[in-house]
C-alpha atoms as a PDB file:
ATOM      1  CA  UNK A   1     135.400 155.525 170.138  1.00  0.00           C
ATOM      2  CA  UNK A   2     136.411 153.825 166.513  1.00  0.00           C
ATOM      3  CA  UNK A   3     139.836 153.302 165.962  1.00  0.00           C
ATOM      4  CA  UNK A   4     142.133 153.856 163.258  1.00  0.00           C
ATOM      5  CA  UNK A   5     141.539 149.785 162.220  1.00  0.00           C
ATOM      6  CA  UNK A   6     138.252 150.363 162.668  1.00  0.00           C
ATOM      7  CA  UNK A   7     137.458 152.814 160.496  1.00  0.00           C
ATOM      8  CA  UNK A   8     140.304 150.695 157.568  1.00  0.00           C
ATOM      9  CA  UNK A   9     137.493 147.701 157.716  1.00  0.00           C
ATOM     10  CA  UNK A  10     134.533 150.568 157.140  1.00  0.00           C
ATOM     11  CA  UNK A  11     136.912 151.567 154.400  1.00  0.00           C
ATOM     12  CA  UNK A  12     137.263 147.720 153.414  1.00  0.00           C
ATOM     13  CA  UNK A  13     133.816 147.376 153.383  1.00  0.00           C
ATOM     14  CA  UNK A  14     132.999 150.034 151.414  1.00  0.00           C
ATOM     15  CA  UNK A  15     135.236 149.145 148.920  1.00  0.00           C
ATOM     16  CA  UNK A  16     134.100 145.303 148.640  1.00  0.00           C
ATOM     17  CA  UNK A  17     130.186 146.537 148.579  1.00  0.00           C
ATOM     18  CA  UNK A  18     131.364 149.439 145.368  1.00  0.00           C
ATOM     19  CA  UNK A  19     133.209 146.249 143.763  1.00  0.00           C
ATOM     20  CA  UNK A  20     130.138 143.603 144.595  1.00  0.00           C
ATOM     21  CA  UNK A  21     132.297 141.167 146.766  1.00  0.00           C
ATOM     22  CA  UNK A  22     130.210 142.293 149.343  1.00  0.00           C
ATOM     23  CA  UNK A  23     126.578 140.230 149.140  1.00  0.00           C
ATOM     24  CA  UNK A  24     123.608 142.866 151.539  1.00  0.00           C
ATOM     25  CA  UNK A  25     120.488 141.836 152.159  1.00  0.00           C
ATOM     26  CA  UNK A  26     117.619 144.013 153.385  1.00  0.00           C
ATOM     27  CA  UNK A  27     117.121 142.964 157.233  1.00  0.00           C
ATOM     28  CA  UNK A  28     114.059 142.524 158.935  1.00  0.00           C
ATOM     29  CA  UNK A  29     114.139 145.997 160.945  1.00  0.00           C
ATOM     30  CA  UNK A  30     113.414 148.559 158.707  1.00  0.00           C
ATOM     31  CA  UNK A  31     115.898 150.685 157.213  1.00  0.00           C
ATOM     32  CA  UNK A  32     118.485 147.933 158.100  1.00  0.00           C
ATOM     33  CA  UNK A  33     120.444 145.577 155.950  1.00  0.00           C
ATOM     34  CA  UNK A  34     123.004 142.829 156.759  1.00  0.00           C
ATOM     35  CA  UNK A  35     126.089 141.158 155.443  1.00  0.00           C
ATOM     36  CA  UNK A  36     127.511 138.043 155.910  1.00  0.00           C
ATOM     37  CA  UNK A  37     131.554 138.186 155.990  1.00  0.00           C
ATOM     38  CA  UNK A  38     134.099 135.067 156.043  1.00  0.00           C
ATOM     39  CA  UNK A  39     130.833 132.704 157.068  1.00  0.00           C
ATOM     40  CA  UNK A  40     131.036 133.560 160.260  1.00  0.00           C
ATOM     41  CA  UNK A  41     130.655 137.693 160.505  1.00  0.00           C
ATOM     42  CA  UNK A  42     127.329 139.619 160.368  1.00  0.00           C
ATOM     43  CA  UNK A  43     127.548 143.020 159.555  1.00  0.00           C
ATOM     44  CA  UNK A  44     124.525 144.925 160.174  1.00  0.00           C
ATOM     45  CA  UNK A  45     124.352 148.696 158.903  1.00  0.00           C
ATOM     46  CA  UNK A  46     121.056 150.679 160.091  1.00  0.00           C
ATOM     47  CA  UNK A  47     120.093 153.640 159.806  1.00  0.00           C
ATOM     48  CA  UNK A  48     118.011 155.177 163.220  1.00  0.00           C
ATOM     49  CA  UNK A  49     116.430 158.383 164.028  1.00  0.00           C
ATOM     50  CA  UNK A  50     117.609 159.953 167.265  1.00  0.00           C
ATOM     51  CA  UNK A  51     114.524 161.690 168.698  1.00  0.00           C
ATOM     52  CA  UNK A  52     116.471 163.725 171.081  1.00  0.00           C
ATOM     53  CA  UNK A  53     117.575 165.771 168.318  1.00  0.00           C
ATOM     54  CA  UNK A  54     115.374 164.946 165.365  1.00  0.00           C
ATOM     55  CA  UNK A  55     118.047 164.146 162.996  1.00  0.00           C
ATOM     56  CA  UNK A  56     118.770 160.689 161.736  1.00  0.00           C
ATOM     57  CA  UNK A  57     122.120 158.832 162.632  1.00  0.00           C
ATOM     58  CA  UNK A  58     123.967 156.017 160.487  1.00  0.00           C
ATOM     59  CA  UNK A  59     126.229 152.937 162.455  1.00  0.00           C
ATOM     60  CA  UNK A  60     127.480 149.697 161.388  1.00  0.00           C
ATOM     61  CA  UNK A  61     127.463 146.338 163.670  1.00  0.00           C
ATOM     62  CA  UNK A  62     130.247 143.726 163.773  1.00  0.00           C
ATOM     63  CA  UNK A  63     128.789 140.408 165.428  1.00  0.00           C
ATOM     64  CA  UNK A  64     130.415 137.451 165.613  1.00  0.00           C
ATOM     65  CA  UNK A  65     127.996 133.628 165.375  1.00  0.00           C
ATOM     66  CA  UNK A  66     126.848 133.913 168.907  1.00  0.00           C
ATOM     67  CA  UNK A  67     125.638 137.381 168.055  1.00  0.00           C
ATOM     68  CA  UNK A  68     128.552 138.483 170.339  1.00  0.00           C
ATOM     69  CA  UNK A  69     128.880 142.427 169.390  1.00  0.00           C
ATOM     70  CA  UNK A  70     132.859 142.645 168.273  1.00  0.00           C
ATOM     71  CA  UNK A  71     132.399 146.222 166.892  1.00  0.00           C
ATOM     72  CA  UNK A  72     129.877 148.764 166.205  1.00  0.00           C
ATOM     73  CA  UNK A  73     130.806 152.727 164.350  1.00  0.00           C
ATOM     74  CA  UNK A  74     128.237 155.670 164.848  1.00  0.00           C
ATOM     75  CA  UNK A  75     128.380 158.177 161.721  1.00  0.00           C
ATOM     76  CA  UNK A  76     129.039 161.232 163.743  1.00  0.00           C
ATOM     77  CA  UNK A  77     132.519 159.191 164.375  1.00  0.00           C
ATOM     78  CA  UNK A  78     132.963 158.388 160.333  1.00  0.00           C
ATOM     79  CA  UNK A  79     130.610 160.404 158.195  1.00  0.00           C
ATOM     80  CA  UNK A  80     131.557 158.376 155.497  1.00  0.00           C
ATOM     81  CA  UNK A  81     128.885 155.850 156.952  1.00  0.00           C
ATOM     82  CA  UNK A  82     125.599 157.965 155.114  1.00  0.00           C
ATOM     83  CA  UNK A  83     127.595 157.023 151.620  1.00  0.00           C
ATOM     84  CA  UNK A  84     128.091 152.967 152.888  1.00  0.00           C
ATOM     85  CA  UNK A  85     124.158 153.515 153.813  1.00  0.00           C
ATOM     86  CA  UNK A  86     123.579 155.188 150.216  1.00  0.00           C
ATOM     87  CA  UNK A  87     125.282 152.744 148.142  1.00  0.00           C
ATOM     88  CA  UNK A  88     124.066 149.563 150.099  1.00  0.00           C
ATOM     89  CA  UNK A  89     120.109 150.683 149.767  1.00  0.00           C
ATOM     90  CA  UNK A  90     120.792 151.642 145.972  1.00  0.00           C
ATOM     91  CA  UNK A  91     122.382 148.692 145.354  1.00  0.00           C
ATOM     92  CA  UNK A  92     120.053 146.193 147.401  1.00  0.00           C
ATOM     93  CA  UNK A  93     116.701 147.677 146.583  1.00  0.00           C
ATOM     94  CA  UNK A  94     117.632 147.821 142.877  1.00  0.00           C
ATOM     95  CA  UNK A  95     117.178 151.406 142.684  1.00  0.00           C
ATOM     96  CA  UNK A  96     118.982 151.448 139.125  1.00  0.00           C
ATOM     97  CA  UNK A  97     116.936 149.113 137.655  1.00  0.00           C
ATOM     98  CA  UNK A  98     113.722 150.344 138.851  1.00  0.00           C
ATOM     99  CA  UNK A  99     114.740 153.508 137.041  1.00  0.00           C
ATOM    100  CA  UNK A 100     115.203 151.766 133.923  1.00  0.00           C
ATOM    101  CA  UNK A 101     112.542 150.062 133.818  1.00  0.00           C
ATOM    102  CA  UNK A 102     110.196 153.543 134.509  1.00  0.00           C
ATOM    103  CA  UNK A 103     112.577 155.500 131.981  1.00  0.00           C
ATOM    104  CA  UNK A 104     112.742 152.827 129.216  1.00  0.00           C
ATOM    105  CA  UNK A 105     110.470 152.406 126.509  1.00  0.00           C
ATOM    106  CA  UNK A 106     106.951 151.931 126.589  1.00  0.00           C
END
């Protein structure tokens, strides 16, 4: 179960990824992407389809160098996880500028 400081670093991250301090990368696994924080952080944030019920599901992965899991937050526990996963695949896949460059001239 998150706790109250975990769910103030999803907030933290959220905030440095809206403001660009935050630097994602799209990760090998498919619909993943990773962040490196402080040199010595990964975040991972995947999203994963739960074929129990046939809906898709949203968490974020604190490791530490040795790939030592430190935290990990499933979106039915913060919602607010589908926006992080919104903004980061926007952002990382260039979403914006592949629009412009469909919608500009010529």
């Amino acid at each position: 179960m998150a706790t109250k400081k975990d769910l103030e670093f999803i907030d933290y991250i959220f905030e440095a990824t809206s403001t660009g301090k935050a630097n994602w990368e799209a990760a090998a696994e498919k619909n993943s992407f990773v962040t490196s924080l402080r040199g010595k952080y990964r975040l991972t944030l995947r999203k994963a389809f739960d074929r129990e019920d046939g809906t898709y599901y949203y968490y974020v992965r604190l490791a530490d160098e040795n790939d030592q899991e430190l935290l990990k937050v499933y979106s039915p526990e913060y919602p607010r996880l589908v926006d992080l996963y919104s903004a980061v695949q926007r952002k990382t896949l260039r979403v914006d500028e592949a629009l412009d460059e469909i919608m500009g001239p010529g």
